[in-house]
N, C-alpha and C. Protein backbone atom coordinates (compact mmCIF):
# COMPACT_ATOMS: atom_id res chain seq x y z
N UNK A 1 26.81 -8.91 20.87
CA UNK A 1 26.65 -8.45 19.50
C UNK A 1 25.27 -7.85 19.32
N UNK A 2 24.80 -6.88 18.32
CA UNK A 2 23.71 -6.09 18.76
C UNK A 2 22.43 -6.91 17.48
N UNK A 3 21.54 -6.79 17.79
CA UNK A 3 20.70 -7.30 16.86
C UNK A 3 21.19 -7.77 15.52
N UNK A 4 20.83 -8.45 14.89
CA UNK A 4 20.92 -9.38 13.53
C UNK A 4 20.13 -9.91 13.44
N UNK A 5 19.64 -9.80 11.53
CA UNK A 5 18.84 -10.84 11.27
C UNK A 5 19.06 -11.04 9.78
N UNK A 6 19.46 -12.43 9.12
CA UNK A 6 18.89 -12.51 7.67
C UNK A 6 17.71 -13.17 7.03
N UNK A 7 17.24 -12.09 5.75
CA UNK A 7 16.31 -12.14 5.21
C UNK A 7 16.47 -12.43 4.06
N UNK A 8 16.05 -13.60 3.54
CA UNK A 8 15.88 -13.76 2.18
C UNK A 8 14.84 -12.75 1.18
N UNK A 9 15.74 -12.23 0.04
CA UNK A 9 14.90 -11.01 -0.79
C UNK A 9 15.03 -11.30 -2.41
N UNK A 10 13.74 -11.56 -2.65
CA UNK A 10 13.99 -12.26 -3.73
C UNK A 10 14.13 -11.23 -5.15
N UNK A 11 14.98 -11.96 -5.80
CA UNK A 11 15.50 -10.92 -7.10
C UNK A 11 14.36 -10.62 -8.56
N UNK A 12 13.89 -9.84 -8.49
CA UNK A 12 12.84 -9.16 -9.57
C UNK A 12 13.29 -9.36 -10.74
N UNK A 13 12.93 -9.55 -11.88
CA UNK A 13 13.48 -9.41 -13.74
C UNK A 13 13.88 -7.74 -13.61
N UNK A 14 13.32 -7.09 -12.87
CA UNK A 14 13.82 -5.57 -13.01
C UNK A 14 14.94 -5.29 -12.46
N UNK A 15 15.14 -6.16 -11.82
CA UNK A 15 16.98 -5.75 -11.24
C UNK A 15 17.77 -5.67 -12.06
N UNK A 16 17.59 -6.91 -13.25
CA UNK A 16 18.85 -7.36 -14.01
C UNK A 16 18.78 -5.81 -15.25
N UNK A 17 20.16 -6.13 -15.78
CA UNK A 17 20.22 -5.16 -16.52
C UNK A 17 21.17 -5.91 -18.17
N UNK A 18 21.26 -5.32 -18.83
CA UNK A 18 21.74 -5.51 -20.46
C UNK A 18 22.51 -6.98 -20.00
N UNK A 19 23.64 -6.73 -19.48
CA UNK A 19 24.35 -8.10 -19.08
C UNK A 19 23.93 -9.27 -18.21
N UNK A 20 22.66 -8.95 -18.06
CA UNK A 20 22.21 -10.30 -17.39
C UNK A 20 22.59 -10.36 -15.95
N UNK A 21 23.00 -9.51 -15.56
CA UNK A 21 23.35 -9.67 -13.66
C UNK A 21 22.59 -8.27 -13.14
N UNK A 22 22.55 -8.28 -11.91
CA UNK A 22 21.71 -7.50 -11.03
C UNK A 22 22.33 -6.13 -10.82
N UNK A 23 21.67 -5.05 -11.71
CA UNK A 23 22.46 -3.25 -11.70
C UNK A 23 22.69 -3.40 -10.43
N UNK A 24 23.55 -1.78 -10.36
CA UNK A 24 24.57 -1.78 -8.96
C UNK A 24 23.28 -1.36 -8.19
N UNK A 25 22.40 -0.43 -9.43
CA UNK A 25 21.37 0.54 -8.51
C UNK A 25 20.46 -0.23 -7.47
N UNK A 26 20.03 -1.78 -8.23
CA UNK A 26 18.92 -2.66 -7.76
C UNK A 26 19.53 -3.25 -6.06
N UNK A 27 21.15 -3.22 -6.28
CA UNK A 27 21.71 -3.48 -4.60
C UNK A 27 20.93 -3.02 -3.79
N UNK A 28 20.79 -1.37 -3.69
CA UNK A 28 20.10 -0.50 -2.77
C UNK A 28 18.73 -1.36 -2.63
N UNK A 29 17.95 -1.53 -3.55
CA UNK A 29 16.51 -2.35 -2.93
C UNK A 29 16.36 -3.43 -2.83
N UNK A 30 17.59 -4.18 -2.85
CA UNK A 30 17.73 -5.41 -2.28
C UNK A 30 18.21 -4.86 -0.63
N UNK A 31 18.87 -4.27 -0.47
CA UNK A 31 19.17 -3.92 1.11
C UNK A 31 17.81 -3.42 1.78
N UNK A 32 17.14 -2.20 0.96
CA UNK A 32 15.51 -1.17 1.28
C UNK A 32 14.83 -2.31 1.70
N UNK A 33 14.76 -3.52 1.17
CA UNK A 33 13.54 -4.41 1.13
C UNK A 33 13.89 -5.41 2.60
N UNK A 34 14.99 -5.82 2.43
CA UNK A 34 15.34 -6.66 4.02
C UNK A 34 15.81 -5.52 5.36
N UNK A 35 15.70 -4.46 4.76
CA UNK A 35 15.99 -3.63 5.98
C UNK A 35 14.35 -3.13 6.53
N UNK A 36 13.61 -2.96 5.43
CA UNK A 36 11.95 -2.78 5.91
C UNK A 36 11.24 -3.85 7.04
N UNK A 37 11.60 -5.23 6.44
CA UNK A 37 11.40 -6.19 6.97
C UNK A 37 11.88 -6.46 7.97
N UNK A 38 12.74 -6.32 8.27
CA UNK A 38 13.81 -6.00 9.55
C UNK A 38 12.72 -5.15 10.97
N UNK A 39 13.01 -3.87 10.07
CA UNK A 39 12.42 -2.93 11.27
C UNK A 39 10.87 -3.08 11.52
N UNK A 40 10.16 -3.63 10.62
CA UNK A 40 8.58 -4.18 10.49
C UNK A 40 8.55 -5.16 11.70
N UNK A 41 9.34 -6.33 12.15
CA UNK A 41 9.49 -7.29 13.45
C UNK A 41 9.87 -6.78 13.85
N UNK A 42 10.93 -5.87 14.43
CA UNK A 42 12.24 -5.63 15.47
C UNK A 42 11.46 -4.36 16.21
N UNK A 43 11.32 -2.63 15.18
CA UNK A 43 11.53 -1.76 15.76
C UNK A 43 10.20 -0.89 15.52
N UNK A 44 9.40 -1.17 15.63
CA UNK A 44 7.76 -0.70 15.12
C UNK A 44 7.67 0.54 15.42
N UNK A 45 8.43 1.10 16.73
CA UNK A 45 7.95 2.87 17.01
C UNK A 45 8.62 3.48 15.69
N UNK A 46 9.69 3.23 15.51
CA UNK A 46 10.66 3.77 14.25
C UNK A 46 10.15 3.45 12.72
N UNK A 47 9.43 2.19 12.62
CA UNK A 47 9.43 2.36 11.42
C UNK A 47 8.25 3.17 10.61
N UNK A 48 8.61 3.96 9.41
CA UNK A 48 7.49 4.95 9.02
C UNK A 48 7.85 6.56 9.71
N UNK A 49 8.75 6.22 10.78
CA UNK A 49 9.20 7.70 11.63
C UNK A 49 10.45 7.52 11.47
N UNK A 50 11.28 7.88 10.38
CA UNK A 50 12.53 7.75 10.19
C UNK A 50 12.98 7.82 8.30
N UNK A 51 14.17 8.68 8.70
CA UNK A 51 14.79 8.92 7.18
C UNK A 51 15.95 8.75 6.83
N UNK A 52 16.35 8.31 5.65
CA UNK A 52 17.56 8.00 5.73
C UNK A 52 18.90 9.23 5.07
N UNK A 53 19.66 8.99 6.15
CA UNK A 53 20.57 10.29 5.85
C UNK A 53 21.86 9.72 5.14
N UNK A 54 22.07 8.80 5.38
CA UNK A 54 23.52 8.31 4.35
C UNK A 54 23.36 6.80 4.06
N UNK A 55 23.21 6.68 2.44
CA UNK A 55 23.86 5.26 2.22
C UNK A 55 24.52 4.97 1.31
N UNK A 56 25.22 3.87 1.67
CA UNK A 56 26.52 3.43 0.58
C UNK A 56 26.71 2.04 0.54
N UNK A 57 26.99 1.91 -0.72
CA UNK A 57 27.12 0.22 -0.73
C UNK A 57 28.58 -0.37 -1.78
N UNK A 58 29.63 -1.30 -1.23
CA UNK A 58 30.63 -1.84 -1.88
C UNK A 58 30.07 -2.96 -2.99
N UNK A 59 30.50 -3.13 -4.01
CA UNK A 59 30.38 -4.38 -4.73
C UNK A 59 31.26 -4.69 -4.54
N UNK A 60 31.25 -6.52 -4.43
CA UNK A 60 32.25 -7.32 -4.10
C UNK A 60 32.21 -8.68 -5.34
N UNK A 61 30.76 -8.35 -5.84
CA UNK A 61 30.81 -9.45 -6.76
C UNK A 61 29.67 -9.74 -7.17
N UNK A 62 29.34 -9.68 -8.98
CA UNK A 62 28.26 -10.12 -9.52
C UNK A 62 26.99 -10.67 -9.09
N UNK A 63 25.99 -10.61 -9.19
CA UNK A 63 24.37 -11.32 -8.84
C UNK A 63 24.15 -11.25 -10.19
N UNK A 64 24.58 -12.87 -10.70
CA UNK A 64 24.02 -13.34 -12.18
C UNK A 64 22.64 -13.35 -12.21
N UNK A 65 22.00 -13.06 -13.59
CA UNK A 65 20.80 -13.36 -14.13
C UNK A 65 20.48 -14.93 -13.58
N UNK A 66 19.20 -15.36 -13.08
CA UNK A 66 19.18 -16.85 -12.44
C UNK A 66 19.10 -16.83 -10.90
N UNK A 67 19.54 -15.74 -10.41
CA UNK A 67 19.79 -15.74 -9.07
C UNK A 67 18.51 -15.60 -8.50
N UNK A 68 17.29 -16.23 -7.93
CA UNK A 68 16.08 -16.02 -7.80
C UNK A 68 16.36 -15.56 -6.03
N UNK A 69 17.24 -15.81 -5.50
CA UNK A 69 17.41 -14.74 -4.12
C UNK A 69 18.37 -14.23 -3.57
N UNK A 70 18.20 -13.10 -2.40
CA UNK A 70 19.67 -13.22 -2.16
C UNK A 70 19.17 -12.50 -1.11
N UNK A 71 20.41 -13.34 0.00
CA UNK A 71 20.08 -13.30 1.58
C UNK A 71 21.05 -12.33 2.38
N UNK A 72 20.21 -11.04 2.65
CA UNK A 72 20.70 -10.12 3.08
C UNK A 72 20.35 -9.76 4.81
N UNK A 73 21.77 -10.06 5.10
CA UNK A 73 21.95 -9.85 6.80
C UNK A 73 22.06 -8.65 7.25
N UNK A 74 21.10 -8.16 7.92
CA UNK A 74 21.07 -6.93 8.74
C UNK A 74 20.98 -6.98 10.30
N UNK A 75 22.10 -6.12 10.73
CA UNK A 75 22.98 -5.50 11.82
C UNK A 75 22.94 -4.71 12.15
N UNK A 76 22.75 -4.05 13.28
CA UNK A 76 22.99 -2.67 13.64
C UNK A 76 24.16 -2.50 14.19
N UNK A 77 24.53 -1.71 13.73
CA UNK A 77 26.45 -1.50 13.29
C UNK A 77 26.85 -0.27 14.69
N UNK A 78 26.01 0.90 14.81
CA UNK A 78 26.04 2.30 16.02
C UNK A 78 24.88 2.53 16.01
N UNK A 79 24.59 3.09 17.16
CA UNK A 79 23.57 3.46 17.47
C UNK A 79 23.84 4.82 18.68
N UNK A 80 23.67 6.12 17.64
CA UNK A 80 23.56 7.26 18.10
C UNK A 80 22.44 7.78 19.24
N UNK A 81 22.35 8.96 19.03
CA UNK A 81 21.63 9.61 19.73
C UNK A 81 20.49 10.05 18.73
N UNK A 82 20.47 10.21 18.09
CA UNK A 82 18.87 10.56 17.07
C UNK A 82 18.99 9.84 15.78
N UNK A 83 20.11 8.88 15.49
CA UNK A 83 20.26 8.14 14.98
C UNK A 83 21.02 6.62 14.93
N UNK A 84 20.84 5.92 14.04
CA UNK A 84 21.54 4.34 14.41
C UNK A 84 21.96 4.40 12.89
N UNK A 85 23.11 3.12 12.42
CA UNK A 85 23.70 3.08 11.12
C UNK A 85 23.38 1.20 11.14
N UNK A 86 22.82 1.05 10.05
CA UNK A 86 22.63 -0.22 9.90
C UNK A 86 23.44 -0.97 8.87
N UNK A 87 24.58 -2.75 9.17
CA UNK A 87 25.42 -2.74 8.04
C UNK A 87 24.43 -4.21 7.21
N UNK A 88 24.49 -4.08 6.18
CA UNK A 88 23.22 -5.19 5.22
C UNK A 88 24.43 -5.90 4.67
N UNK A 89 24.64 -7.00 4.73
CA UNK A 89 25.96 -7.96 3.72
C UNK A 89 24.71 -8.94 3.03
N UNK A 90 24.78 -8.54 1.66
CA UNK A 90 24.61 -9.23 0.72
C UNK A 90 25.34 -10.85 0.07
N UNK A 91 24.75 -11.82 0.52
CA UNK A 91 25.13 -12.98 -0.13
C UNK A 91 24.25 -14.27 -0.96
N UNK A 92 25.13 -14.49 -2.00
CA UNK A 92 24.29 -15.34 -2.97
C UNK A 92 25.60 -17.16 -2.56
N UNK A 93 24.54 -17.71 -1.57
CA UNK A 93 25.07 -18.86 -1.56
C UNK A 93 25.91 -18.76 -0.27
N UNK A 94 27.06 -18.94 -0.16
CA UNK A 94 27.94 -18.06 0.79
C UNK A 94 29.24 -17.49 0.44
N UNK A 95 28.77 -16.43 -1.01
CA UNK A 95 29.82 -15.54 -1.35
C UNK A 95 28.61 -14.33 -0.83
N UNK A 96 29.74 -13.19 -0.26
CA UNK A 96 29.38 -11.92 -0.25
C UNK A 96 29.20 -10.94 -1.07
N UNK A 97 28.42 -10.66 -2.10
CA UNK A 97 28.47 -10.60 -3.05
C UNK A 97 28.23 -8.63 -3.02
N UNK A 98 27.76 -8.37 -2.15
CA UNK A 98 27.82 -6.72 -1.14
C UNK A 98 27.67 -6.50 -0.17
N UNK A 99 28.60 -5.38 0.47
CA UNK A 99 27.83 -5.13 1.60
C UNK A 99 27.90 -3.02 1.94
N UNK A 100 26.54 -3.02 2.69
CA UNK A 100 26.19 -1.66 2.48
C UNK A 100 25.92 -1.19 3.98
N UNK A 101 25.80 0.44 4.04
CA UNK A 101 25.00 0.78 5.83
C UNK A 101 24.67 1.75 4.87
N UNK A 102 23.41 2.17 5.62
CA UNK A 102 22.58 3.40 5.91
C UNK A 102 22.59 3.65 7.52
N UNK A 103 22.64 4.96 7.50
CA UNK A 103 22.11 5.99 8.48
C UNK A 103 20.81 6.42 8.83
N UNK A 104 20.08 6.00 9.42
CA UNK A 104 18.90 6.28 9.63
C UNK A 104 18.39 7.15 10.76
N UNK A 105 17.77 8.50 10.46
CA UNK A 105 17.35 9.30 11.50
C UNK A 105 16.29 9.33 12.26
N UNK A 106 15.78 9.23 13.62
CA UNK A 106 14.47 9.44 13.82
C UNK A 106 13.76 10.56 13.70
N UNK A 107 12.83 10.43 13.29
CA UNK A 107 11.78 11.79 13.29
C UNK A 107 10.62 11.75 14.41
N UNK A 108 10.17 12.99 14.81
CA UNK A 108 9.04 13.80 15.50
C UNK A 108 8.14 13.61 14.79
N UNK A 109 6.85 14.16 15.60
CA UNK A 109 5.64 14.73 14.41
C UNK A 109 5.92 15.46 13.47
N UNK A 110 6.68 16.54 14.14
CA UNK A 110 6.97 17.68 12.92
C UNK A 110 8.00 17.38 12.10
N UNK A 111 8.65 15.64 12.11
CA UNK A 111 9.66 15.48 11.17
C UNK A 111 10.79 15.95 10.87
N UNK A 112 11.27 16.27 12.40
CA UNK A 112 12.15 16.67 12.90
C UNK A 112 12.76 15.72 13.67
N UNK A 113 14.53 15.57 13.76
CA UNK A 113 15.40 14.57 14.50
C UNK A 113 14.76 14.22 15.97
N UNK A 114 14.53 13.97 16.11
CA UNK A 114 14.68 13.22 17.70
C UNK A 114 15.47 12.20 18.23
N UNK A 115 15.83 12.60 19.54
CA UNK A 115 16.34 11.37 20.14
C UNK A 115 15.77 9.88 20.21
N UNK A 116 16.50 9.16 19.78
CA UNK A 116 15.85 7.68 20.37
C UNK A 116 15.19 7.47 21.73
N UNK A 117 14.32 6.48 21.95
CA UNK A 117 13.96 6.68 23.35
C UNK A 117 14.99 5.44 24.21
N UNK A 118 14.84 5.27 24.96
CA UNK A 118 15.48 3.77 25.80
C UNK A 118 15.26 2.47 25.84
N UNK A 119 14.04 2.95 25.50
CA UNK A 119 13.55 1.33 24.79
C UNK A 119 13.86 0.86 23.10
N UNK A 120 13.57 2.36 22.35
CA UNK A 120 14.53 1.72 21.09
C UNK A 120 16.29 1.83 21.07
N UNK A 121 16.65 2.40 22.00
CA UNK A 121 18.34 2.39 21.97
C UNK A 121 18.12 0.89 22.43
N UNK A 122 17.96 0.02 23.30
CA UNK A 122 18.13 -1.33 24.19
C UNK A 122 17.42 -2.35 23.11
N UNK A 123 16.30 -1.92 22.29
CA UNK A 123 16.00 -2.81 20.90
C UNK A 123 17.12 -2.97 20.24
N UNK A 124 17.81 -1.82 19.93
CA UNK A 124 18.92 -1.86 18.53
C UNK A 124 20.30 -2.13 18.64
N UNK A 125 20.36 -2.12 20.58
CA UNK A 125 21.46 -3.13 20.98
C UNK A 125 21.49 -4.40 21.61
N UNK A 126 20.37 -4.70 21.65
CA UNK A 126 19.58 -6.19 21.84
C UNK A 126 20.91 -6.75 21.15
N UNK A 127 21.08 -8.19 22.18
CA UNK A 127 21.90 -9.32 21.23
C UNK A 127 20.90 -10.51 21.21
């Protein structure tokens, strides 16, 4: 199985919205924030050299007002050639409460795609 790790990310007063549970929008930086953290231990050449080209996230179920965390597991799901797709499952307790991937590209100096090297392809399929 290729790398995993969960991170507890704790829920801001700015997440919540009119109804007292956590906007759909605040999902995304609940995933941004344990996926930073993620690649901050794991993948250091990549992180800061890399952009994200696709993300999407399912709701599966409410993050009430009260919820002071929520422990988001990150996976590396493929791992391309100038890019890898990472899947984040969101859970409060042990309901799944979302789960999301981004696409993440590497960049050059000039911020341009590059290939992964062999040492981060064998990081991001590390078990």
């Amino acid at each position: 199985m290729p790398l995993s790790q969960t991170i507890p990310v704790q829920v801001r007063f700015a997440d919540l919205d009119p109804l007292n549970h956590v906007n759909n929008v605040a999902f995304f930086s609940l995933m941004e924030t344990a996926r930073v953290e993620f690649l901050r231990g794991q993948a250091k050449s990549l992180f800061g050299h890399m952009v994200i080209a696709h993300s999407e996230c399912d709701y599966l179920n409410e993050i009430r007002g009260g919820t002071r965390t929520v422990d988001v597991t990150i996976s590396i799901e493929k791992v391309g050639n100038t890019s890898f797709t990472v899947l984040h499952e969101l859970l409060v307790g042990d309901v799944v409460v979302g789960r999301g991937r981004t696409v993440q590209v590497a960049l050059d100096d000039q911020r341009k795609p590059r290939p992964l090297t062999d040492d981060e392809r064998t990081l991001l399929l590390a078990d």
